[in-house]
C-alpha atoms as a PDB file:
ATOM      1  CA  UNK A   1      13.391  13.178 101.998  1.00  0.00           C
ATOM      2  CA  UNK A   2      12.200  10.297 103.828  1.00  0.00           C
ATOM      3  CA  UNK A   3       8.535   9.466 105.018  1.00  0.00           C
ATOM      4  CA  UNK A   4       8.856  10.868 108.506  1.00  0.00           C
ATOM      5  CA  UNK A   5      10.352  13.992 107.498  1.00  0.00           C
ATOM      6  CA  UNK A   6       7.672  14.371 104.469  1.00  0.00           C
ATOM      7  CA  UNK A   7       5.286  13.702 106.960  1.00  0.00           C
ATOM      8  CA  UNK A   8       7.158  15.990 109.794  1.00  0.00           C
ATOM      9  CA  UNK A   9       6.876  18.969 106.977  1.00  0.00           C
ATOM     10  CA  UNK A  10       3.151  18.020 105.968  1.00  0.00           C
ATOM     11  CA  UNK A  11       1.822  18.434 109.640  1.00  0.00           C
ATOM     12  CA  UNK A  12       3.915  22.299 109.551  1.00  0.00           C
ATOM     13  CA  UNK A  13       2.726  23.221 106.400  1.00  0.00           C
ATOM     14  CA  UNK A  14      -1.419  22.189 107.349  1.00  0.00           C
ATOM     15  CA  UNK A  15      -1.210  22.894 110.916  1.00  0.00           C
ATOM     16  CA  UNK A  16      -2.109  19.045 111.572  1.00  0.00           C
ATOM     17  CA  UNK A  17      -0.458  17.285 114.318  1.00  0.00           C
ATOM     18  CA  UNK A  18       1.913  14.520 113.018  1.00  0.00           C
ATOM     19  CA  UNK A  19      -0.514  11.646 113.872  1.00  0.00           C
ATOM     20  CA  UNK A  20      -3.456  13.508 111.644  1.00  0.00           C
ATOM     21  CA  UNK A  21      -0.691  14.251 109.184  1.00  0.00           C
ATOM     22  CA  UNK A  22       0.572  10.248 109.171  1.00  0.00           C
ATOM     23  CA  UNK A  23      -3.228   9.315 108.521  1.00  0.00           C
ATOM     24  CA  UNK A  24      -3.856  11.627 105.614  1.00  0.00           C
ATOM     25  CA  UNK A  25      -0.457  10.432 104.376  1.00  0.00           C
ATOM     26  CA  UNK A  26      -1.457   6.804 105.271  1.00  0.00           C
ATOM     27  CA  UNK A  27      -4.968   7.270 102.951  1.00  0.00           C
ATOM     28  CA  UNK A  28      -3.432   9.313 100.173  1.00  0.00           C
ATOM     29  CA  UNK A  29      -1.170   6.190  99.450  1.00  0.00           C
ATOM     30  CA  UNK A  30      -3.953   3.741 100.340  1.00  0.00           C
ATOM     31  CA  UNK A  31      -5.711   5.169  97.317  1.00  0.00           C
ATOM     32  CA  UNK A  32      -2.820   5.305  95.058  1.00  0.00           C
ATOM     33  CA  UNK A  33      -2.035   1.413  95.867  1.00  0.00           C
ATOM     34  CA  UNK A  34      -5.851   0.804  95.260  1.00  0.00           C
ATOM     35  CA  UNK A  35      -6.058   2.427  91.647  1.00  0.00           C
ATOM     36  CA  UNK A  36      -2.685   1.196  90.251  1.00  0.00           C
ATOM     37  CA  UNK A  37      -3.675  -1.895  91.976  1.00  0.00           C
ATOM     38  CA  UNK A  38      -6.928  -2.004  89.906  1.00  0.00           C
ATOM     39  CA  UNK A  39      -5.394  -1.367  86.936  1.00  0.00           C
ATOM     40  CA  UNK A  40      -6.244   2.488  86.815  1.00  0.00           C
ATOM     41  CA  UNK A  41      -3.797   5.093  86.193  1.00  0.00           C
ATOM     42  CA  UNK A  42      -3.292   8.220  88.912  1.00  0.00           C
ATOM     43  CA  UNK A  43      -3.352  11.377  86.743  1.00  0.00           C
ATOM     44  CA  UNK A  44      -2.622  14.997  88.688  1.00  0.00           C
ATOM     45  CA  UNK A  45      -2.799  17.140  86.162  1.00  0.00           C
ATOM     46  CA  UNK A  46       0.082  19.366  85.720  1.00  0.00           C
ATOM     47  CA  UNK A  47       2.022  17.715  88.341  1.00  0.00           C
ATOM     48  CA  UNK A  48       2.158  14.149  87.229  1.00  0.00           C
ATOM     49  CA  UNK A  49       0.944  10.762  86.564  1.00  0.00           C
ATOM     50  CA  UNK A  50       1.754   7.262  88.125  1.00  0.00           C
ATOM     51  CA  UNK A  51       0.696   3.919  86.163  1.00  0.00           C
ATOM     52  CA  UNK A  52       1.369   0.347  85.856  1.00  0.00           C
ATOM     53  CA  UNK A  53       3.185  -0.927  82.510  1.00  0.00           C
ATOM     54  CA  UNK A  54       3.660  -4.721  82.223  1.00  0.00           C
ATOM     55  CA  UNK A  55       7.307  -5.959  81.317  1.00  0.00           C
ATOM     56  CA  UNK A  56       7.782  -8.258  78.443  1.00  0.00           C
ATOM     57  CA  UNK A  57       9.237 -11.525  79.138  1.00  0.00           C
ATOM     58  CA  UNK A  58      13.147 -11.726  78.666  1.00  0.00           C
ATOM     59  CA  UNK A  59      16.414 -13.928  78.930  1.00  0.00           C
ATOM     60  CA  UNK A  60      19.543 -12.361  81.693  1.00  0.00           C
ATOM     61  CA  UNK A  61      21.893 -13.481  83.162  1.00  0.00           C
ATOM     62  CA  UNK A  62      23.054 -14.633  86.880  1.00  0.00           C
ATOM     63  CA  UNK A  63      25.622 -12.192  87.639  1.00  0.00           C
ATOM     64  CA  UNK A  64      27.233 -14.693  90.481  1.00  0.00           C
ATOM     65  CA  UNK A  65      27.618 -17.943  87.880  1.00  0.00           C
ATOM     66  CA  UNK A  66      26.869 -16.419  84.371  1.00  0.00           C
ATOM     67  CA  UNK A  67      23.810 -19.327  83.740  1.00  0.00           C
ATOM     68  CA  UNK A  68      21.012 -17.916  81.538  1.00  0.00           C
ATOM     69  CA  UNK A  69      17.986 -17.117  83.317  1.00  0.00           C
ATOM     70  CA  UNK A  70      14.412 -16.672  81.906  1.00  0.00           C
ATOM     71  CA  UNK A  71      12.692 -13.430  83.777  1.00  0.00           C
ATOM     72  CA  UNK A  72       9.023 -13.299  83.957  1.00  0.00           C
ATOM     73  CA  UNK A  73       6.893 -10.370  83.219  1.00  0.00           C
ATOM     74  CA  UNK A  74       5.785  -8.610  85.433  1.00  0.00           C
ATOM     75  CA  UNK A  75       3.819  -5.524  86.313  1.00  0.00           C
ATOM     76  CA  UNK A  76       5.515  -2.043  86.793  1.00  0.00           C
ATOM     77  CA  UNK A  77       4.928   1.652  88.516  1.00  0.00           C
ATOM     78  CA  UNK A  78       6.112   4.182  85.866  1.00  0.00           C
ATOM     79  CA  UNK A  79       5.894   7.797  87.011  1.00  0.00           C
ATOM     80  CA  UNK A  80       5.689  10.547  84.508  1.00  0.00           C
ATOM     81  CA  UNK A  81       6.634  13.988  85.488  1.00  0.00           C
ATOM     82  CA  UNK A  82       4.003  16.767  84.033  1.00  0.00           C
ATOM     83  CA  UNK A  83       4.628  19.870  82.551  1.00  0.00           C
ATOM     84  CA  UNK A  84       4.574  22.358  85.813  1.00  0.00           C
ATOM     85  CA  UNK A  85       6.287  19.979  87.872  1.00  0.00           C
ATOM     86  CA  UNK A  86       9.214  19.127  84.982  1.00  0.00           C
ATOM     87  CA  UNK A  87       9.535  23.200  84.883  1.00  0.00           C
ATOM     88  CA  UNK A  88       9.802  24.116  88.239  1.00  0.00           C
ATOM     89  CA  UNK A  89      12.219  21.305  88.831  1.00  0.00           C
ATOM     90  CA  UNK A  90      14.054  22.815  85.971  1.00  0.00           C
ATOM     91  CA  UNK A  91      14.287  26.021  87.186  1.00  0.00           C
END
């Protein structure tokens, strides 16, 4: 599902129009961005949580000329399925 057609289904399911929908889409994320930004996990209980983990630093390899390359840490967005969401997707 891409944005516009999450957003296309949003407006049905609330009754918004799709520009109402696209800002209460648009803010949701905002905040997300803003907390894992900030260093603060985004828990929905049952559902899911979102948070940043930090890589460690490690040696790979160019694929194109085989040289050893040094990549940097770096921070990461790890989702974690809850327990509702992991059953219903389960069946």
């Amino acid at each position: 599902m891409t944005k516009k057609e999450f957003i296309e289904k949003y407006a049905e399911k609330t009754g918004l129009g799709k520009k109402d929908a696209t800002r209460h889409f648009e803010t949701f994320l905002s905040i997300v961005e803003d907390s894992l930004t900030s260093g603060d996990n985004v828990q929905f209980i049952g559902w899911g949580t979102f948070e940043t983990k930090t890589t460690k630093e490690r040696m790979g390899r160019n694929p194109k000329t085989g040289e050893e390359i040094l990549i940097p840490t770096k921070q990461v967005v790890k989702f974690k399925a809850g327990k509702l969401l992991a059953e219903k997707v389960n069946g």
